[in-house]
PDB file of N, CA and C in Angstrom:
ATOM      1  N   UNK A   1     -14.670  -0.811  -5.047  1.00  0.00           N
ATOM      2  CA  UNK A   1     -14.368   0.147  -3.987  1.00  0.00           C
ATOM      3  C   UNK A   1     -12.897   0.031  -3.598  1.00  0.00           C
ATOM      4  N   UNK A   2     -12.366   0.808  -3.527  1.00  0.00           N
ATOM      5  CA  UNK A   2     -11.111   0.910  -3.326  1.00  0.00           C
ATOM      6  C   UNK A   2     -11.062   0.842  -2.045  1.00  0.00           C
ATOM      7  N   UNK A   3      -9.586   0.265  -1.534  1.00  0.00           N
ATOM      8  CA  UNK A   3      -9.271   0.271  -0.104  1.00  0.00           C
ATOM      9  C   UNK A   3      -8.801   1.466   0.863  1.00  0.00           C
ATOM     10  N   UNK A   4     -10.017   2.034   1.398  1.00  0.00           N
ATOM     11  CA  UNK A   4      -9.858   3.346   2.098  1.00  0.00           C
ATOM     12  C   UNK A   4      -9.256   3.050   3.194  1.00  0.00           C
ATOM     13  N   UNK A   5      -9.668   2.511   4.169  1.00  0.00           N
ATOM     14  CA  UNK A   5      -9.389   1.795   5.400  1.00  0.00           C
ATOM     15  C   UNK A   5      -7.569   1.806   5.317  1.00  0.00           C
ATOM     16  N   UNK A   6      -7.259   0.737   4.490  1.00  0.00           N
ATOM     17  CA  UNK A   6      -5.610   0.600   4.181  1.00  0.00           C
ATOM     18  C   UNK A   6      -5.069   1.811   3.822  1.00  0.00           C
ATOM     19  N   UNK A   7      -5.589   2.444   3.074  1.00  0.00           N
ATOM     20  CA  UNK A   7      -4.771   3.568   2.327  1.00  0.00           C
ATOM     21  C   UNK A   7      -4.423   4.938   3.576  1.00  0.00           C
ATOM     22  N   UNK A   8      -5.811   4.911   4.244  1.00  0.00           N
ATOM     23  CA  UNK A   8      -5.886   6.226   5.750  1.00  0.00           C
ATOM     24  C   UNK A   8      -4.536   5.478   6.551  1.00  0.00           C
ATOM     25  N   UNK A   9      -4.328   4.400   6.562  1.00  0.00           N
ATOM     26  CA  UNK A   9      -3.793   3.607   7.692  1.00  0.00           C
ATOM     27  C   UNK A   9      -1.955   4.100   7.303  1.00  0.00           C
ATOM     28  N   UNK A  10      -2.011   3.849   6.136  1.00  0.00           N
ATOM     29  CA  UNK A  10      -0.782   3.613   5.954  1.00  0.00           C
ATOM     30  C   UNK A  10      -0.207   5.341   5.147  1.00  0.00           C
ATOM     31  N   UNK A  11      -1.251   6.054   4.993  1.00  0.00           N
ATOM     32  CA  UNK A  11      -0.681   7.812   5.560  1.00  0.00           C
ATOM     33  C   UNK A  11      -0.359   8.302   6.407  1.00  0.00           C
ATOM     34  N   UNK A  12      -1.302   8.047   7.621  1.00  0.00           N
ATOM     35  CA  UNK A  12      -1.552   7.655   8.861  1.00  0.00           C
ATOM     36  C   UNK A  12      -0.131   7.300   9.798  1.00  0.00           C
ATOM     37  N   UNK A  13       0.451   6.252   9.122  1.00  0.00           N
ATOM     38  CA  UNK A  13       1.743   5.401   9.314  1.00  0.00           C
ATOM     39  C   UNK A  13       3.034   6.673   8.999  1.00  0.00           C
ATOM     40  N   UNK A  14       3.022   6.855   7.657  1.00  0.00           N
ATOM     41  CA  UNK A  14       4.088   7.462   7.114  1.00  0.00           C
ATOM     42  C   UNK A  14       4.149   8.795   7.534  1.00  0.00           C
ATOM     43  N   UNK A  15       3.222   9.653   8.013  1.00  0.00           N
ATOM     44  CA  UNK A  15       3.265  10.525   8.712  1.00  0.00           C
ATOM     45  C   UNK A  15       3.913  11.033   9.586  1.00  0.00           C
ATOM     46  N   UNK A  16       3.800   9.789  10.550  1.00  0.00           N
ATOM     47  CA  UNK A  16       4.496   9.456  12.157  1.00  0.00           C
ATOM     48  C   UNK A  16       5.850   8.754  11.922  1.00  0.00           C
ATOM     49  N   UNK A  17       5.948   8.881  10.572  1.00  0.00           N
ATOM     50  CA  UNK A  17       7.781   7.658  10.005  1.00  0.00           C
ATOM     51  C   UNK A  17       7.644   6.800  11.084  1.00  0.00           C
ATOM     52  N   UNK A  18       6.773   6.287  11.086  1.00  0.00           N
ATOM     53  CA  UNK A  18       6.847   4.430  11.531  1.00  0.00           C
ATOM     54  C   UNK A  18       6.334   3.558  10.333  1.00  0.00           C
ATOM     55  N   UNK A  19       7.457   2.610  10.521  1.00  0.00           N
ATOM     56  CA  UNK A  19       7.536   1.600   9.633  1.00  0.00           C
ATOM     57  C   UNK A  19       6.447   0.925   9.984  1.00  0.00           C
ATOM     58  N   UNK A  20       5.900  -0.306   9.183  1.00  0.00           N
ATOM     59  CA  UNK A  20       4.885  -1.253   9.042  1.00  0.00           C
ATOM     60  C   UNK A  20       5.253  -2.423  10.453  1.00  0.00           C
ATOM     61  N   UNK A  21       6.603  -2.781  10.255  1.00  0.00           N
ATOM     62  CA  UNK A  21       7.406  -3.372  11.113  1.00  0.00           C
ATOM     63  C   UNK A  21       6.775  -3.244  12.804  1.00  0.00           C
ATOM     64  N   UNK A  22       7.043  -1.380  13.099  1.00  0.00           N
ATOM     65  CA  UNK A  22       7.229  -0.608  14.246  1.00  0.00           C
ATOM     66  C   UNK A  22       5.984  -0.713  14.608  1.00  0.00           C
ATOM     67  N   UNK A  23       4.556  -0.407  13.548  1.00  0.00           N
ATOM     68  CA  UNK A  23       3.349  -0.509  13.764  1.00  0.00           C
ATOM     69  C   UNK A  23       2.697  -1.897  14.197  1.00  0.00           C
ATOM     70  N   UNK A  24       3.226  -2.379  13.608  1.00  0.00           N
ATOM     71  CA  UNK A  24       2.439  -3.847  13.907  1.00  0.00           C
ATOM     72  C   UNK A  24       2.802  -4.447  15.466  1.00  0.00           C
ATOM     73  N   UNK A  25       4.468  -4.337  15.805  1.00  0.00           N
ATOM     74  CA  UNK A  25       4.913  -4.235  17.511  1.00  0.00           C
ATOM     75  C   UNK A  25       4.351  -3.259  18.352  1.00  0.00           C
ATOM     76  N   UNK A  26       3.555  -2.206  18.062  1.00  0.00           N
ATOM     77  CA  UNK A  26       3.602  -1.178  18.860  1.00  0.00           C
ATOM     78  C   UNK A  26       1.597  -1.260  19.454  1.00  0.00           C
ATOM     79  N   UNK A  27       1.478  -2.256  17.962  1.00  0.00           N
ATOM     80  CA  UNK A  27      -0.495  -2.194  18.254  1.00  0.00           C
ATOM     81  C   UNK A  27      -0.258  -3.765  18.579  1.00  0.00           C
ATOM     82  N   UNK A  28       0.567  -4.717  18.704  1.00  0.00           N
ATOM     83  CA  UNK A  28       1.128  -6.094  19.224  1.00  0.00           C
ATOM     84  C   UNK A  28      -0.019  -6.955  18.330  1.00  0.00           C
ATOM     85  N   UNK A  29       0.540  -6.829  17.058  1.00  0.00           N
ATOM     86  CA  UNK A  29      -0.250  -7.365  15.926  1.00  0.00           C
ATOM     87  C   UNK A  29       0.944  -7.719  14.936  1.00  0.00           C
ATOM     88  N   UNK A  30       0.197  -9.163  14.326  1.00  0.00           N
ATOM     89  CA  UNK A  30       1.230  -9.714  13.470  1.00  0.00           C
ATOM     90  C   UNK A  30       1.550  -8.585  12.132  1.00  0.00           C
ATOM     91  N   UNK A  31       2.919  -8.375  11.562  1.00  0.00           N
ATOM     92  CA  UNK A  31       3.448  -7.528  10.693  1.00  0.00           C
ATOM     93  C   UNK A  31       2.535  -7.944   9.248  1.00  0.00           C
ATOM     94  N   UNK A  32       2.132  -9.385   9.221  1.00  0.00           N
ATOM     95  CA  UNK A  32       1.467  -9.597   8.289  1.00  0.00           C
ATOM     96  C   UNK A  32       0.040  -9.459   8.280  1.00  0.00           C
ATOM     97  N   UNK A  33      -0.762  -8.480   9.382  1.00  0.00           N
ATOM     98  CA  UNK A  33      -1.643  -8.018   9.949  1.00  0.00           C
ATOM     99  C   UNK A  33      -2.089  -6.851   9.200  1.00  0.00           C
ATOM    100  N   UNK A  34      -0.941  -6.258   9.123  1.00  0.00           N
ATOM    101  CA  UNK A  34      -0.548  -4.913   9.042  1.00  0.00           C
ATOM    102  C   UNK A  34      -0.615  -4.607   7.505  1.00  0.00           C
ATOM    103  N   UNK A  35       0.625  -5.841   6.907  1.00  0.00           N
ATOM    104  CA  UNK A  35       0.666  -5.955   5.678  1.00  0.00           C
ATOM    105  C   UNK A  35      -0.558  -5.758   4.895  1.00  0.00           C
ATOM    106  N   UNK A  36      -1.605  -7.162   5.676  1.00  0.00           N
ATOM    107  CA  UNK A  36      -2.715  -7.172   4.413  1.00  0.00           C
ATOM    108  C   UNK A  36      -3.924  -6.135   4.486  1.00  0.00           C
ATOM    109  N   UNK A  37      -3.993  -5.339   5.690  1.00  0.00           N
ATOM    110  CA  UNK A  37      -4.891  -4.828   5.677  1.00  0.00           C
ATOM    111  C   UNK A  37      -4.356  -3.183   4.937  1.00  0.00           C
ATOM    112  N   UNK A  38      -2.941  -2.667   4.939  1.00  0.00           N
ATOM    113  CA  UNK A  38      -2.380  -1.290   4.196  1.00  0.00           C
ATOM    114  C   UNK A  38      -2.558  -1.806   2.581  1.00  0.00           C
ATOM    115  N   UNK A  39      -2.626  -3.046   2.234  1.00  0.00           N
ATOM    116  CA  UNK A  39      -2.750  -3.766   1.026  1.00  0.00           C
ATOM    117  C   UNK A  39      -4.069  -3.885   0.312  1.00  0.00           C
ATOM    118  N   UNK A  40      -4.929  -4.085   0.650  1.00  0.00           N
ATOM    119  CA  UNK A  40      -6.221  -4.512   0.302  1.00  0.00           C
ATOM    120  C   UNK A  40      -6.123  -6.194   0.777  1.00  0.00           C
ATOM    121  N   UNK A  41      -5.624  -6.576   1.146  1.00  0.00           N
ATOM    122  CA  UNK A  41      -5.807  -8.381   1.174  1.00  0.00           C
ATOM    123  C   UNK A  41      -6.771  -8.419   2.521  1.00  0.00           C
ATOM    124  N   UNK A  42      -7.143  -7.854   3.386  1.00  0.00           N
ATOM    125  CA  UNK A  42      -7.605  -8.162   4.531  1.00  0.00           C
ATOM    126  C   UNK A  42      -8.720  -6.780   4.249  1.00  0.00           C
ATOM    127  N   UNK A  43      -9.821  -6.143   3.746  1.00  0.00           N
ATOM    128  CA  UNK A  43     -10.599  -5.146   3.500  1.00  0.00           C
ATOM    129  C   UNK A  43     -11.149  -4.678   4.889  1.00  0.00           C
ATOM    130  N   UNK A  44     -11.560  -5.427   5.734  1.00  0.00           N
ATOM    131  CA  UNK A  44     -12.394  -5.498   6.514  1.00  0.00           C
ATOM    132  C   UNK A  44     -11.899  -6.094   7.721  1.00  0.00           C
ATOM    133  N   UNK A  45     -10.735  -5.237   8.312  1.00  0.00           N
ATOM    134  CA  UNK A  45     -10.397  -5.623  10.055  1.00  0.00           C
ATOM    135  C   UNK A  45     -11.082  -6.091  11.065  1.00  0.00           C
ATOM    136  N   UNK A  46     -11.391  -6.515  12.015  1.00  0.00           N
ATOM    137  CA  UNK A  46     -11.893  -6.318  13.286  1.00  0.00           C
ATOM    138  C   UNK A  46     -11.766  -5.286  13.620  1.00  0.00           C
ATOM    139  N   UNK A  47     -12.756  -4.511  14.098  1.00  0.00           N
ATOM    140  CA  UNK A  47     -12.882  -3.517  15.273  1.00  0.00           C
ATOM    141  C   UNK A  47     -11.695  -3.874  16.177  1.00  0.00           C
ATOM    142  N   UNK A  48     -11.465  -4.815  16.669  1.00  0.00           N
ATOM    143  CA  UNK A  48     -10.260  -4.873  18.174  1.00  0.00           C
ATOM    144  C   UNK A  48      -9.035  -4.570  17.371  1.00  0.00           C
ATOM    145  N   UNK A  49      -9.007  -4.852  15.830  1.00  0.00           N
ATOM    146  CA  UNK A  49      -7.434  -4.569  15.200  1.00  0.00           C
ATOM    147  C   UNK A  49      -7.610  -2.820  15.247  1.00  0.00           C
ATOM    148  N   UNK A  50      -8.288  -2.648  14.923  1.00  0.00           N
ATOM    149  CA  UNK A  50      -8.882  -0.923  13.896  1.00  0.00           C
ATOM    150  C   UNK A  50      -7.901  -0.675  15.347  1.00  0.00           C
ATOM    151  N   UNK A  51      -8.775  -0.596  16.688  1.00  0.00           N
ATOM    152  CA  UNK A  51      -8.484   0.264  17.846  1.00  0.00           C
ATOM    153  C   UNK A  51      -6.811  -0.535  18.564  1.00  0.00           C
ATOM    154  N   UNK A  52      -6.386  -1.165  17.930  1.00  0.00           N
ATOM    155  CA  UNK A  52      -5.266  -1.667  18.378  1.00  0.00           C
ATOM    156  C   UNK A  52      -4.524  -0.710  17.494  1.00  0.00           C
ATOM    157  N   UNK A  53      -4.578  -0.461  16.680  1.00  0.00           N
ATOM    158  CA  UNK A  53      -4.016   0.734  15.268  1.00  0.00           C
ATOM    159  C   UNK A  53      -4.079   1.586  15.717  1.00  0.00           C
ATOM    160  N   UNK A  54      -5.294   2.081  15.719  1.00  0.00           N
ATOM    161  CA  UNK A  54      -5.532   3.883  16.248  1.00  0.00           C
ATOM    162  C   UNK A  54      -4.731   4.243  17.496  1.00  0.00           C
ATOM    163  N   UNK A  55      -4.881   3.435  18.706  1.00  0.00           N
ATOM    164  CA  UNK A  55      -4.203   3.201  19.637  1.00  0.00           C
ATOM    165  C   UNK A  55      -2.534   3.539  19.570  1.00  0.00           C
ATOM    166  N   UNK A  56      -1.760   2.792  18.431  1.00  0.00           N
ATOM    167  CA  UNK A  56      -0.330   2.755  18.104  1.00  0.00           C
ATOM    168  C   UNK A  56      -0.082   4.282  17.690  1.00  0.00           C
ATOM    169  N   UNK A  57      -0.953   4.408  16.959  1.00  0.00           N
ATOM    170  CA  UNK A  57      -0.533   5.579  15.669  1.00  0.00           C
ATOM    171  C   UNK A  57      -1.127   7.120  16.541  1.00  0.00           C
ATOM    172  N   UNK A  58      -1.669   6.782  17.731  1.00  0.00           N
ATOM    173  CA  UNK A  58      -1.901   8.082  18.953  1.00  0.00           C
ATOM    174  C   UNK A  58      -3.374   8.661  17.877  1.00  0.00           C
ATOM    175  N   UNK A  59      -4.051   7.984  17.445  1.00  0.00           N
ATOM    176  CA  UNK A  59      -5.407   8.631  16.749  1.00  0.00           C
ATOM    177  C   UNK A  59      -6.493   7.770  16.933  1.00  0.00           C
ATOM    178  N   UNK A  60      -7.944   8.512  16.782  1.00  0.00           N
ATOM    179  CA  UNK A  60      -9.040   7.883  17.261  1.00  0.00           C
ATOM    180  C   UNK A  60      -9.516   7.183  15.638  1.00  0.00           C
ATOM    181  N   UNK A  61     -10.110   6.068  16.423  1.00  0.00           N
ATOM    182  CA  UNK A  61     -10.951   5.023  15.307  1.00  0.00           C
ATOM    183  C   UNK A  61     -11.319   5.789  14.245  1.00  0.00           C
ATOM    184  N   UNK A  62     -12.100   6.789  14.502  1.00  0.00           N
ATOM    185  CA  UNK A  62     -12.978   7.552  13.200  1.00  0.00           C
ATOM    186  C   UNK A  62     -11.913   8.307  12.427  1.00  0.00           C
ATOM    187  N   UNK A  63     -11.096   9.080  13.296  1.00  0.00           N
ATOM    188  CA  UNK A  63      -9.953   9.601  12.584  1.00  0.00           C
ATOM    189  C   UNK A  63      -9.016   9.235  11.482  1.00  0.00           C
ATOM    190  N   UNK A  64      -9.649   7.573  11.905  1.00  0.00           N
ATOM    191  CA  UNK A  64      -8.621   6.379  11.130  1.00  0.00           C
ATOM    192  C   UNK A  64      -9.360   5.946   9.908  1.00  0.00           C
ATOM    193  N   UNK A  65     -10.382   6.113   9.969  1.00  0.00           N
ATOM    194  CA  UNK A  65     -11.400   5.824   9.045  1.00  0.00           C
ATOM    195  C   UNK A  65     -11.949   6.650   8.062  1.00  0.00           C
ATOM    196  N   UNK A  66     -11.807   7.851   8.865  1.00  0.00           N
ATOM    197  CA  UNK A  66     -12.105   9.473   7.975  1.00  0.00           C
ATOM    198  C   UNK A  66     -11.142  10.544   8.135  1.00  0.00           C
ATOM    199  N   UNK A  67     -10.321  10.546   7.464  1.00  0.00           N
ATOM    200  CA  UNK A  67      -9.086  11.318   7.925  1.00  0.00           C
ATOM    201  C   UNK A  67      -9.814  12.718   7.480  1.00  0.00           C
TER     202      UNK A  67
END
């Protein structure tokens, strides 16, 4: 299964031209947070990260999940 989650996240990201950097300060999550989960290294966030994301990027959880 490919990494949907990361891949919505980081369209999601580039959309809004915020860097990985900007995202990770803005949802007050480590950059290497950010890293592994737009990556596949982290598949499976916490819920409190997901809505710390959605939160940054001005979009709802599901939105983030099902673009």
């Amino acid at each position: 299964m490919s990494n949907k989650i990361g891949e919505n996240i980081r369209k999601l990201r580039q959309q809004k031209k915020m860097s990985q950097d900007r995202l990770s300060k803005k949802a007050d999550l480590a950059l290497n947070t950010i890293v592994k989960i737009e990556t596949g290294k982290n598949p499976n966030p916490t819920l409190e990260t997901l809505q710390k994301i959605a939160k940054a990027l001005g979009v709802s959880v599901d939105k983030m999940l099902n673009p």
